[in-house]
C-alpha atoms as a PDB file:
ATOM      1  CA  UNK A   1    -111.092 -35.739 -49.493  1.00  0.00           C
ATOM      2  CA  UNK A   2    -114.896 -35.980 -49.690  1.00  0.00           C
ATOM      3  CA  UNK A   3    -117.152 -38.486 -51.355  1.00  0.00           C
ATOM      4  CA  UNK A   4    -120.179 -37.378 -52.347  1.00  0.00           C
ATOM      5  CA  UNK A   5    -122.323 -40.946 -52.153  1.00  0.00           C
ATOM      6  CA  UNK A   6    -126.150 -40.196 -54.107  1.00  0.00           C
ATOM      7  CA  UNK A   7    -125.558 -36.933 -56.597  1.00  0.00           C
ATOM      8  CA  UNK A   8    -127.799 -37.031 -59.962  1.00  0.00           C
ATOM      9  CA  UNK A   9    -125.490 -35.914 -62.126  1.00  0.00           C
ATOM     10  CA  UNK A  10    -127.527 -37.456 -64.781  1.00  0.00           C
ATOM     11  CA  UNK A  11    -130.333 -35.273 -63.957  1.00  0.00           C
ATOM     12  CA  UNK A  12    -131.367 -32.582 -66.721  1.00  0.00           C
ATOM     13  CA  UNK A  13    -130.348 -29.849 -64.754  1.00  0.00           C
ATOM     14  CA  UNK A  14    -126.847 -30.640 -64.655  1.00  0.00           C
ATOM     15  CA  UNK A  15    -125.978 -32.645 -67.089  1.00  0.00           C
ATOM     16  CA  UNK A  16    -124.690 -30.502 -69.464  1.00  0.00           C
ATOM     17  CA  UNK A  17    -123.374 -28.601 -66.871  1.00  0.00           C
ATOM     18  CA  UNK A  18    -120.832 -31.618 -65.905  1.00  0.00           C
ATOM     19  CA  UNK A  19    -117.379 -30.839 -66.880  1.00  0.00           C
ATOM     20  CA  UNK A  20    -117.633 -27.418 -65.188  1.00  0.00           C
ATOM     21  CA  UNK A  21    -119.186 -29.036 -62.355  1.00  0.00           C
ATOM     22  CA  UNK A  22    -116.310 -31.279 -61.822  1.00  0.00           C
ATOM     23  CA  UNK A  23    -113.707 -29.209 -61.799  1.00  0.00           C
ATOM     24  CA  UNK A  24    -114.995 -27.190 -58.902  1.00  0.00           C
ATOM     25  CA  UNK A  25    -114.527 -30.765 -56.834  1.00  0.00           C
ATOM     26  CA  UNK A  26    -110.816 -29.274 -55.465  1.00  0.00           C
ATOM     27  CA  UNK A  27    -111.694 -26.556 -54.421  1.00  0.00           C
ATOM     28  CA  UNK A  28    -114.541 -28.084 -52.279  1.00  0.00           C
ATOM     29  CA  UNK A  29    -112.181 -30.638 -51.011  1.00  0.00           C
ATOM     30  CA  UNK A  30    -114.368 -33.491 -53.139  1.00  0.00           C
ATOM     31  CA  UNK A  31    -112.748 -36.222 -54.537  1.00  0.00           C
ATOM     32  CA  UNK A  32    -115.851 -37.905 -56.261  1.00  0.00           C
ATOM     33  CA  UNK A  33    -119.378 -38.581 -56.689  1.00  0.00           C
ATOM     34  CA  UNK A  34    -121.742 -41.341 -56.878  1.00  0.00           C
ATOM     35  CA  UNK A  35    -124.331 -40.871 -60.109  1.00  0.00           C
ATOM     36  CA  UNK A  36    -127.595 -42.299 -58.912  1.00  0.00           C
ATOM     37  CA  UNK A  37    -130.500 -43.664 -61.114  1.00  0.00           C
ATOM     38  CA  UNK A  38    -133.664 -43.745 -61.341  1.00  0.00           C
ATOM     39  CA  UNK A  39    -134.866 -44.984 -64.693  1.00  0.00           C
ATOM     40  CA  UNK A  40    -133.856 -46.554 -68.104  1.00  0.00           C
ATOM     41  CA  UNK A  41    -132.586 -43.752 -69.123  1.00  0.00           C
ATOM     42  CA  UNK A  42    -130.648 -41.790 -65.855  1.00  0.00           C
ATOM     43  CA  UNK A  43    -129.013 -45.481 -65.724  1.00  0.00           C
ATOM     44  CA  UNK A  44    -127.800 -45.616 -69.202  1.00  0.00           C
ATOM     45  CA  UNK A  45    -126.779 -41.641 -68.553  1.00  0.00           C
ATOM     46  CA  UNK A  46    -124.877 -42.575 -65.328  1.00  0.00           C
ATOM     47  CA  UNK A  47    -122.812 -45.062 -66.640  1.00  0.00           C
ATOM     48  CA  UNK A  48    -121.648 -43.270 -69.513  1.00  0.00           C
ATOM     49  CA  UNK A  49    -120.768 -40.267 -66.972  1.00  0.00           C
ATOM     50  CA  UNK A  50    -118.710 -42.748 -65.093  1.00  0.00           C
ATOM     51  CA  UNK A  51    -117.118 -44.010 -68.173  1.00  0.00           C
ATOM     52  CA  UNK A  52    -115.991 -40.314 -69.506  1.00  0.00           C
ATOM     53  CA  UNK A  53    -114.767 -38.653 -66.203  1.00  0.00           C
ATOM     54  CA  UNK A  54    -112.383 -40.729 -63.481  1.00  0.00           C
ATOM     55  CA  UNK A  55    -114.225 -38.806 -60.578  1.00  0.00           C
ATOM     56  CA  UNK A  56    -117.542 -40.322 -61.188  1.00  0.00           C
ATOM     57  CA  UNK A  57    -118.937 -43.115 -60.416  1.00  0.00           C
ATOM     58  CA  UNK A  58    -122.843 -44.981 -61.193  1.00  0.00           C
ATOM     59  CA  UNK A  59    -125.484 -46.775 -60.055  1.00  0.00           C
ATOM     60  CA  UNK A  60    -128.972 -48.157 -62.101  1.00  0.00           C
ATOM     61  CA  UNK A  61    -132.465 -48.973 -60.546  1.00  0.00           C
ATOM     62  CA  UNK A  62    -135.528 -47.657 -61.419  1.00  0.00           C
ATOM     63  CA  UNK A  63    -137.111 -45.303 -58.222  1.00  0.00           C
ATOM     64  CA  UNK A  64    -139.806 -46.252 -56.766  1.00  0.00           C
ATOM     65  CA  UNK A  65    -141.501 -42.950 -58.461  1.00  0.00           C
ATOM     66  CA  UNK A  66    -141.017 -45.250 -61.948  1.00  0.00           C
ATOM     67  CA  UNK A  67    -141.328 -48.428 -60.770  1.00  0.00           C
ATOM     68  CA  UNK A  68    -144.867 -48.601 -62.621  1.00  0.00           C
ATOM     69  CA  UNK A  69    -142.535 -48.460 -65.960  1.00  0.00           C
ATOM     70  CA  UNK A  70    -139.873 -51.162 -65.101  1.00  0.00           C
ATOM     71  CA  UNK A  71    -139.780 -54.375 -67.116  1.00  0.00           C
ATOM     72  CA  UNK A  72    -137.685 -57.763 -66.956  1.00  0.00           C
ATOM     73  CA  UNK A  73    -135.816 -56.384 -70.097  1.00  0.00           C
ATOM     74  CA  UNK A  74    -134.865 -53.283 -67.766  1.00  0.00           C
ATOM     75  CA  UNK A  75    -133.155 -55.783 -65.049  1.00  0.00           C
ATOM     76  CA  UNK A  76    -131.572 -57.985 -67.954  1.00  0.00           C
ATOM     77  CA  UNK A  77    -129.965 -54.814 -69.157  1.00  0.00           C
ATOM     78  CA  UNK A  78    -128.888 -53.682 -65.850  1.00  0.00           C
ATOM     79  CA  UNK A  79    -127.273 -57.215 -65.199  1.00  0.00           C
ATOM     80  CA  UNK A  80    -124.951 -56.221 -68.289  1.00  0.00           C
ATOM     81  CA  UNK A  81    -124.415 -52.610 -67.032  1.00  0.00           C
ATOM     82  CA  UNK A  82    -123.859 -54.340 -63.655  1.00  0.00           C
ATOM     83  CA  UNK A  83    -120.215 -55.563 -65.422  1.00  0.00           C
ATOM     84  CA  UNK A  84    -119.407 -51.668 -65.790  1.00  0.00           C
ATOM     85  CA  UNK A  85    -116.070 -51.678 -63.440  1.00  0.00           C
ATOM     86  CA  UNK A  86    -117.705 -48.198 -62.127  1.00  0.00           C
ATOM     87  CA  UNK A  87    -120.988 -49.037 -61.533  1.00  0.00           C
ATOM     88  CA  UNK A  88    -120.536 -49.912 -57.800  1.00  0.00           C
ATOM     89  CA  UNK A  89    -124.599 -50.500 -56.619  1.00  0.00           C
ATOM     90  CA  UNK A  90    -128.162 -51.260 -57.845  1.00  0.00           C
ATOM     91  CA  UNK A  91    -130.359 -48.401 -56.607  1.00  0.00           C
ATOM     92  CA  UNK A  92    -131.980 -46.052 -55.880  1.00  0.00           C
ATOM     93  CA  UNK A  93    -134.660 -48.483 -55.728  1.00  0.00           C
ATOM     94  CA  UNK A  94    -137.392 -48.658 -52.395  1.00  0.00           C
ATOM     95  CA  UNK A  95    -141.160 -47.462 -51.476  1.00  0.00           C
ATOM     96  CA  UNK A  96    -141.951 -44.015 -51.699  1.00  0.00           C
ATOM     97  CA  UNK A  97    -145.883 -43.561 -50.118  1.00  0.00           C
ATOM     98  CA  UNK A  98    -145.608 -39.595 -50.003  1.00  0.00           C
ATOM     99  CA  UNK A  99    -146.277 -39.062 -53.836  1.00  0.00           C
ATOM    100  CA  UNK A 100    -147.548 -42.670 -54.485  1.00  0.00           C
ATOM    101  CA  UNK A 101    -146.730 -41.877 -58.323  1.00  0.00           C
ATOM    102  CA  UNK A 102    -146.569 -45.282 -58.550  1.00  0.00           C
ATOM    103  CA  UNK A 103    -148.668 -48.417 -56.849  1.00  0.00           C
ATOM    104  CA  UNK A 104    -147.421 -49.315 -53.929  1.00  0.00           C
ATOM    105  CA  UNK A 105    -147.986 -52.650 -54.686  1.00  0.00           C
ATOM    106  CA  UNK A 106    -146.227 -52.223 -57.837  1.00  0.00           C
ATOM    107  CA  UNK A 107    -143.417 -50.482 -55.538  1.00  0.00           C
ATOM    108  CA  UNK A 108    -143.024 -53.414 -53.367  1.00  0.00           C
ATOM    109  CA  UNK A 109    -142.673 -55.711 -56.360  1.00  0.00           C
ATOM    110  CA  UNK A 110    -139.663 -53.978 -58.213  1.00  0.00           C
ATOM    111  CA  UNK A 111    -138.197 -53.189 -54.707  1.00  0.00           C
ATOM    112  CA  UNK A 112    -137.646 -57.466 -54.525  1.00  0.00           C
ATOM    113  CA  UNK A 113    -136.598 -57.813 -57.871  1.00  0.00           C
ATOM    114  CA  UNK A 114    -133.716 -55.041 -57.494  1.00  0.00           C
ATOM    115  CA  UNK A 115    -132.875 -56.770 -54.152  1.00  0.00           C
ATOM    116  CA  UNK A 116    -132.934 -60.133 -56.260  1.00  0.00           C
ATOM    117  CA  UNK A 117    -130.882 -58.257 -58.963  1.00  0.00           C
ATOM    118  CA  UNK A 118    -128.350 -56.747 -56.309  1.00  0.00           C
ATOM    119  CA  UNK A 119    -127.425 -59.920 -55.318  1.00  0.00           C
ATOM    120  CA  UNK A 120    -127.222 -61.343 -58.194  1.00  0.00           C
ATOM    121  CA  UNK A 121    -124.848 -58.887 -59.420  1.00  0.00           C
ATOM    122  CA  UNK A 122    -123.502 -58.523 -56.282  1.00  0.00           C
ATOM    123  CA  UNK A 123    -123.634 -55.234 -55.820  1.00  0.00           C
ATOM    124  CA  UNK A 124    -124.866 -52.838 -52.553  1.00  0.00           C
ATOM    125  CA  UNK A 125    -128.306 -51.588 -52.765  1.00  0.00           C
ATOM    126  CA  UNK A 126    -129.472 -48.335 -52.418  1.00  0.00           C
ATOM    127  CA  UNK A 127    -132.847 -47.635 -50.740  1.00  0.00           C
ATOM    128  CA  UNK A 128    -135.156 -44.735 -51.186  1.00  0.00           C
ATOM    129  CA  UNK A 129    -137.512 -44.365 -47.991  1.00  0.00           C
ATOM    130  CA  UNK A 130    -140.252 -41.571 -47.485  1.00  0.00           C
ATOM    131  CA  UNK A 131    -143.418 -42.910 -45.627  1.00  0.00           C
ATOM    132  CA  UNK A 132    -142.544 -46.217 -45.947  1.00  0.00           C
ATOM    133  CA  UNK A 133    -140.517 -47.047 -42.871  1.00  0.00           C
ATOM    134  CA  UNK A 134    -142.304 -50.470 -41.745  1.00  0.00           C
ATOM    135  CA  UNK A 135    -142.941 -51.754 -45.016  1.00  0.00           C
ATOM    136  CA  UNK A 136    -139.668 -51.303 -45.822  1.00  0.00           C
ATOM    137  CA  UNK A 137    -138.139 -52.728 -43.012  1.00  0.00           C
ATOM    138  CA  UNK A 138    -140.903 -55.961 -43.310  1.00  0.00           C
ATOM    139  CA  UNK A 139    -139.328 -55.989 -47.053  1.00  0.00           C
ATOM    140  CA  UNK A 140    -136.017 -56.418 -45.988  1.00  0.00           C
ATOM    141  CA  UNK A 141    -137.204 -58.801 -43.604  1.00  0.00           C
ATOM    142  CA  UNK A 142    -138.585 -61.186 -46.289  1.00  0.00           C
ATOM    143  CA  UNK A 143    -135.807 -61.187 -48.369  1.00  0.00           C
ATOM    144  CA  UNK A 144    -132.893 -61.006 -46.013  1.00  0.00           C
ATOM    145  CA  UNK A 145    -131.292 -63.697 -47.767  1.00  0.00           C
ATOM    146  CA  UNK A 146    -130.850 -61.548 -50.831  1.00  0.00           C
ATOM    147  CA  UNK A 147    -129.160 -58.704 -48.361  1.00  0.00           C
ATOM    148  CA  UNK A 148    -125.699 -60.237 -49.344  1.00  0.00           C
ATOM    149  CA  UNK A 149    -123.492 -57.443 -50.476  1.00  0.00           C
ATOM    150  CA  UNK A 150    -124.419 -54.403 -48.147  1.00  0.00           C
ATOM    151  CA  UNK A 151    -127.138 -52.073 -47.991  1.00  0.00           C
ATOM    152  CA  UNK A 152    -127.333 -48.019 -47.731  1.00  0.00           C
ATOM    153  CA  UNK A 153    -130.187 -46.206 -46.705  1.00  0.00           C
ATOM    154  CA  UNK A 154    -129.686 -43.235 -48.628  1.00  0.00           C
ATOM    155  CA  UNK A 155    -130.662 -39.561 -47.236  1.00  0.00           C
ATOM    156  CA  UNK A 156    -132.363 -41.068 -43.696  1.00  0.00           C
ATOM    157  CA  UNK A 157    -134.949 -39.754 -42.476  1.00  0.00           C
ATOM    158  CA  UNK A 158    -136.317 -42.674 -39.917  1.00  0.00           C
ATOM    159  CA  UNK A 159    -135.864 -42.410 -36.215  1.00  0.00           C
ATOM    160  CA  UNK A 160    -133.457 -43.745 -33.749  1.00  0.00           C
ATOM    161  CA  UNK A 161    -135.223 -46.752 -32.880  1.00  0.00           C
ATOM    162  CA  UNK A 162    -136.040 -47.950 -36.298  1.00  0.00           C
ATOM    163  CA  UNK A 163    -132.446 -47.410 -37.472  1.00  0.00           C
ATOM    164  CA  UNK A 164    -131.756 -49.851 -34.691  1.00  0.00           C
ATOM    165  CA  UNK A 165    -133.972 -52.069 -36.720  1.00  0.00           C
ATOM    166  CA  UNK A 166    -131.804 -51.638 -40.285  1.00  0.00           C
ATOM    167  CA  UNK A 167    -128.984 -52.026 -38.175  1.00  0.00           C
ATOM    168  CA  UNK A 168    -129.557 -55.655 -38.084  1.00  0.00           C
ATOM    169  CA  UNK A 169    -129.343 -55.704 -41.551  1.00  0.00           C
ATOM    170  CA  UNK A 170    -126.169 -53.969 -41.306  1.00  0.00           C
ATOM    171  CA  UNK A 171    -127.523 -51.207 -42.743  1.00  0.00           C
ATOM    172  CA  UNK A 172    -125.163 -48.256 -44.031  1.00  0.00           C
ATOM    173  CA  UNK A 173    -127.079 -44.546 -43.652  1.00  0.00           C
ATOM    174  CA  UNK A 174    -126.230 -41.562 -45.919  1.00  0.00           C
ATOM    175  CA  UNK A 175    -126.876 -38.277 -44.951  1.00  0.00           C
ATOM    176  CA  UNK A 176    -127.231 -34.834 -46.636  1.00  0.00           C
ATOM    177  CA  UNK A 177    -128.148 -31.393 -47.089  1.00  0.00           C
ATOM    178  CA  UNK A 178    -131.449 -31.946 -44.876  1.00  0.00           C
ATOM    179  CA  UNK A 179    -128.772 -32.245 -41.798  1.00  0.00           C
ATOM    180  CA  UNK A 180    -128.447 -28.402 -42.424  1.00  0.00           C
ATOM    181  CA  UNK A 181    -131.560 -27.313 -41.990  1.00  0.00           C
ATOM    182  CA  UNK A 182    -133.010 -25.517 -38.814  1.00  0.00           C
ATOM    183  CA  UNK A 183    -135.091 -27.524 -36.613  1.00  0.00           C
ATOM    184  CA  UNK A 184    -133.860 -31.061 -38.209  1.00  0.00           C
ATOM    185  CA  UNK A 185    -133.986 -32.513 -34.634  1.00  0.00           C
ATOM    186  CA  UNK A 186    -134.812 -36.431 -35.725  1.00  0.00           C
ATOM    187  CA  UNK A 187    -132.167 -36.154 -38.762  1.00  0.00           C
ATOM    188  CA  UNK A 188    -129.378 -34.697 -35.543  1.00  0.00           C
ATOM    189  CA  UNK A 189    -130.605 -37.337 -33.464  1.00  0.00           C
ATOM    190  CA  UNK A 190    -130.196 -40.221 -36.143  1.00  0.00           C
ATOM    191  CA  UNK A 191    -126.992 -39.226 -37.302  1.00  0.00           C
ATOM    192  CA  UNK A 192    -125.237 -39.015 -33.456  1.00  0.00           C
ATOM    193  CA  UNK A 193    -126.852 -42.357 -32.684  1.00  0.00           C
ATOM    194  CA  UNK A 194    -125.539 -43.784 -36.119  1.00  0.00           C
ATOM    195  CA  UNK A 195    -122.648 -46.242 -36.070  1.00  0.00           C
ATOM    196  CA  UNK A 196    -120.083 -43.991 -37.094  1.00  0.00           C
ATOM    197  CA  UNK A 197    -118.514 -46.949 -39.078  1.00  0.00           C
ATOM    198  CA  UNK A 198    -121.432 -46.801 -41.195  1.00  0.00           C
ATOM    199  CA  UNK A 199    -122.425 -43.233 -41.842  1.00  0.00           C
ATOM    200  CA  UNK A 200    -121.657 -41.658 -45.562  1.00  0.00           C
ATOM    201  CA  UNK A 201    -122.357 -38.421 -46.679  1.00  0.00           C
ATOM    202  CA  UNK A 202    -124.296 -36.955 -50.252  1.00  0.00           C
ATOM    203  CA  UNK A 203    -126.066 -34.038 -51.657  1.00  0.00           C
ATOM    204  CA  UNK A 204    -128.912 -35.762 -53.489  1.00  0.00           C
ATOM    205  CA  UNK A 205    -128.350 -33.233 -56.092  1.00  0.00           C
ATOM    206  CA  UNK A 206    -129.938 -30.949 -57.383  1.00  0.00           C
ATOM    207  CA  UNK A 207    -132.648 -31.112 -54.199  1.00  0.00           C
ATOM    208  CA  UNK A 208    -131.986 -30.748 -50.820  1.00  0.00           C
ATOM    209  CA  UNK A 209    -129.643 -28.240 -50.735  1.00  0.00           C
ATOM    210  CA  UNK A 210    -127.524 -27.360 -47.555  1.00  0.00           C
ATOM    211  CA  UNK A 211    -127.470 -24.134 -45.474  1.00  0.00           C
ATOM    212  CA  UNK A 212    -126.213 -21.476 -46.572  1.00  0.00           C
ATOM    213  CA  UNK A 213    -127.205 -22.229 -50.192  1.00  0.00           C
ATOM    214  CA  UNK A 214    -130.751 -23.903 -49.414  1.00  0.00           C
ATOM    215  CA  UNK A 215    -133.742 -22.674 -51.899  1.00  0.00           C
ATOM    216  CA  UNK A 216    -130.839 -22.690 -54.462  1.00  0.00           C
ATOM    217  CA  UNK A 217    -129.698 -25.293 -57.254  1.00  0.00           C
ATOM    218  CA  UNK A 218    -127.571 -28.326 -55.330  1.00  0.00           C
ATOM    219  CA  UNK A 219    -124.343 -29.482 -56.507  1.00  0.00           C
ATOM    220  CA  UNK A 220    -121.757 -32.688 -55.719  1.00  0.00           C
ATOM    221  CA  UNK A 221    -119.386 -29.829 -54.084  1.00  0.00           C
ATOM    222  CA  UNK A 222    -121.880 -28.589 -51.654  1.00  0.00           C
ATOM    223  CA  UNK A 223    -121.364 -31.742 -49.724  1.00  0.00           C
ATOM    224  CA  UNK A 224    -118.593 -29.876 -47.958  1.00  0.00           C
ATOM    225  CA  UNK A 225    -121.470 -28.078 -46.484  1.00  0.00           C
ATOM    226  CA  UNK A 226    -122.760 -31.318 -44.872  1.00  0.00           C
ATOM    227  CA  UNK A 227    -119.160 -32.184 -43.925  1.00  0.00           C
ATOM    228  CA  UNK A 228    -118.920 -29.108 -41.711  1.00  0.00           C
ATOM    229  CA  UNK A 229    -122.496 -29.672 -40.298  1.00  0.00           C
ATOM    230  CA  UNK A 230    -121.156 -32.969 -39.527  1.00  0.00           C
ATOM    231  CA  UNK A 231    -117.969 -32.050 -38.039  1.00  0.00           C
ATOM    232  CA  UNK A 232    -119.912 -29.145 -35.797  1.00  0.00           C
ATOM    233  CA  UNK A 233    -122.353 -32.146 -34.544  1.00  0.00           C
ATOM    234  CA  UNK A 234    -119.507 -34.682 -33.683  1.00  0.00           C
ATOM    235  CA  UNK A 235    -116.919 -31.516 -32.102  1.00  0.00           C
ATOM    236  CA  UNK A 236    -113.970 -32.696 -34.734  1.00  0.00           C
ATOM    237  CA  UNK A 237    -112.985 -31.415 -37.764  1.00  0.00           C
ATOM    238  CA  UNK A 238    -113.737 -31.358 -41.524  1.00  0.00           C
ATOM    239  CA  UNK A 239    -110.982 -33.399 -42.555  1.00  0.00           C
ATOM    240  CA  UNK A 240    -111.528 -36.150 -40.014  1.00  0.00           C
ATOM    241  CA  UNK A 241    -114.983 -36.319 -41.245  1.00  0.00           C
ATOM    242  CA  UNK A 242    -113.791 -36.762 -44.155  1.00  0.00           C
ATOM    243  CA  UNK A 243    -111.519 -39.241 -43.614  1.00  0.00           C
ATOM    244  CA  UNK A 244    -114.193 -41.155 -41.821  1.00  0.00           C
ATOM    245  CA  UNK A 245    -117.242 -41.049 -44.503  1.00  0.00           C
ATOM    246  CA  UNK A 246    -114.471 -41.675 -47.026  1.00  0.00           C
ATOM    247  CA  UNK A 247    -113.580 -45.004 -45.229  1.00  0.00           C
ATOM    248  CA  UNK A 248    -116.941 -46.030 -44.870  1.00  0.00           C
ATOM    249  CA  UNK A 249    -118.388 -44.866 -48.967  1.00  0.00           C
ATOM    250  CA  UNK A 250    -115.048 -47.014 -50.477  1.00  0.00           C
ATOM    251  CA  UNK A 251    -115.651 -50.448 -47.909  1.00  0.00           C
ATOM    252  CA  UNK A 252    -119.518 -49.914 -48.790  1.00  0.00           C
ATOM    253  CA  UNK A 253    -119.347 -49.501 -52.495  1.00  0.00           C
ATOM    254  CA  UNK A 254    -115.329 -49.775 -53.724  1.00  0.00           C
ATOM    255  CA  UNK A 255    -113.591 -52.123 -51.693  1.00  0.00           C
ATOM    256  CA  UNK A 256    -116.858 -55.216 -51.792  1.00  0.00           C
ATOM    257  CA  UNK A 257    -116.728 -54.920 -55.686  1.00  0.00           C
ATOM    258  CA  UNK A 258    -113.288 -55.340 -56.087  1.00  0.00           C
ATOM    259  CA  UNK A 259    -113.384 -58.610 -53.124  1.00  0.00           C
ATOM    260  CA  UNK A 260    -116.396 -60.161 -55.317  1.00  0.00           C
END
């Protein structure tokens, strides 16, 4: 069954929607889906999802997008929400230098603290990247010693050769609906150079939806679409995909939270 690791279930265009949502997860072959956060709110949202339906699970952070509105009484509630047995990571939390909706020097700053908070809590992180490569890497760098509990690099983007640079971090990279898409040679070449121990898939829904769907609303279920991508690039099957991603998602995010 599939694991769909970064969905925003909690986002406004599907959260009313959930129940129905869910119940097209056998059909799809899906199993469950990580609710990621990205404010206050979405965090408070995703943990109440994972509270009323088994199949999801939750994450809190504030994106880099709203880091400008984070607050030390946003981390002290997320150490509480941290005790939720379903909330299995602190993120999505990183640098973001395409929209620059927030400072980047404000980015950088809450980007620590929810690598401080991670490890206090210890959780996995979750890391948004888009423009931000080095810094992030020279981040990660700085505050290694906080890098305790794993790390995901959700939706990569980055090329081979800096993924060889996460990888001393022992970096775990999720991949999604941008896989699909025509002429995604540096996502191909990323994902067959990945360490296949380490490679999880998502939908980051409702964006980045997969072929044949794309320019449409994404869902958890579509994930099935990267699956088959994935199974196409590697010359096995669906289910072993499956089987493999599944692995990896529950050592990354089940398995470490249940050990700590």
């Amino acid at each position: 069954m599939l694991i769909d690791a970064h969905a925003h279930l909690n986002d406004e265009r599907l959260i009313n929607d959930v129940e129905e949502i869910l119940s097209r997860f056998p059909e799809y072959g899906v199993e469950s889906a990580v609710c990621a956060s990205y404010d206050a709110a979405s965090s408070e949202a995703a943990v109440e999802l994972a509270r009323r339906y088994r199949s999801v699970f939750a994450t809190v952070a504030f994106h880099p997008h709203e880091a400008k509105s984070y607050t030390d009484k946003d981390g002290e509630r997320f150490i509480e929400l941290a005790k939720e047995p379903k909330v299995v990571a602190i993120g999505e939390t990183g640098l973001d230098y395409f929209y620059d909706l927030s400072p980047r020097d404000v980015q950088k700053k809450v980007f620590v603290e929810h690598l401080r908070l991670a490890d206090a809590v210890k959780l996995p992180v979750v890391i948004h990247v888009r423009d931000a490569y080095e810094d992030t890497l020279e981040i990660l760098k700085e505050n290694k010693g906080y890098l305790n509990h794993g790390v995901l690099i959700h939706n990569y983007s980055g090329s081979v050769e800096m993924m060889r640079e996460f990888d001393k971090f022992g970096c775990y990279y999720s991949f999604g609906g941008t896989l699909t898409f025509k002429n995604n040679r540096r996502g191909i070449e990323a994902f067959l150079a990945a360490d296949k121990t380490r490679i999880l898939l998502e939908t980051d829904c409702p964006y980045l939806t997969p072929e044949p769907h794309r320019g449409r609303l994404n869902f958890p279920y579509y994930v099935k679409f990267v699956a088959e991508k994935c199974a196409a690039l590697l010359g096995t099957d669906v289910g072993e995909v499956a089987e493999m991603t599944k692995e990896n998602t529950e050592r990354l995010f089940f398995k470490l939270k249940v050990e700590s």
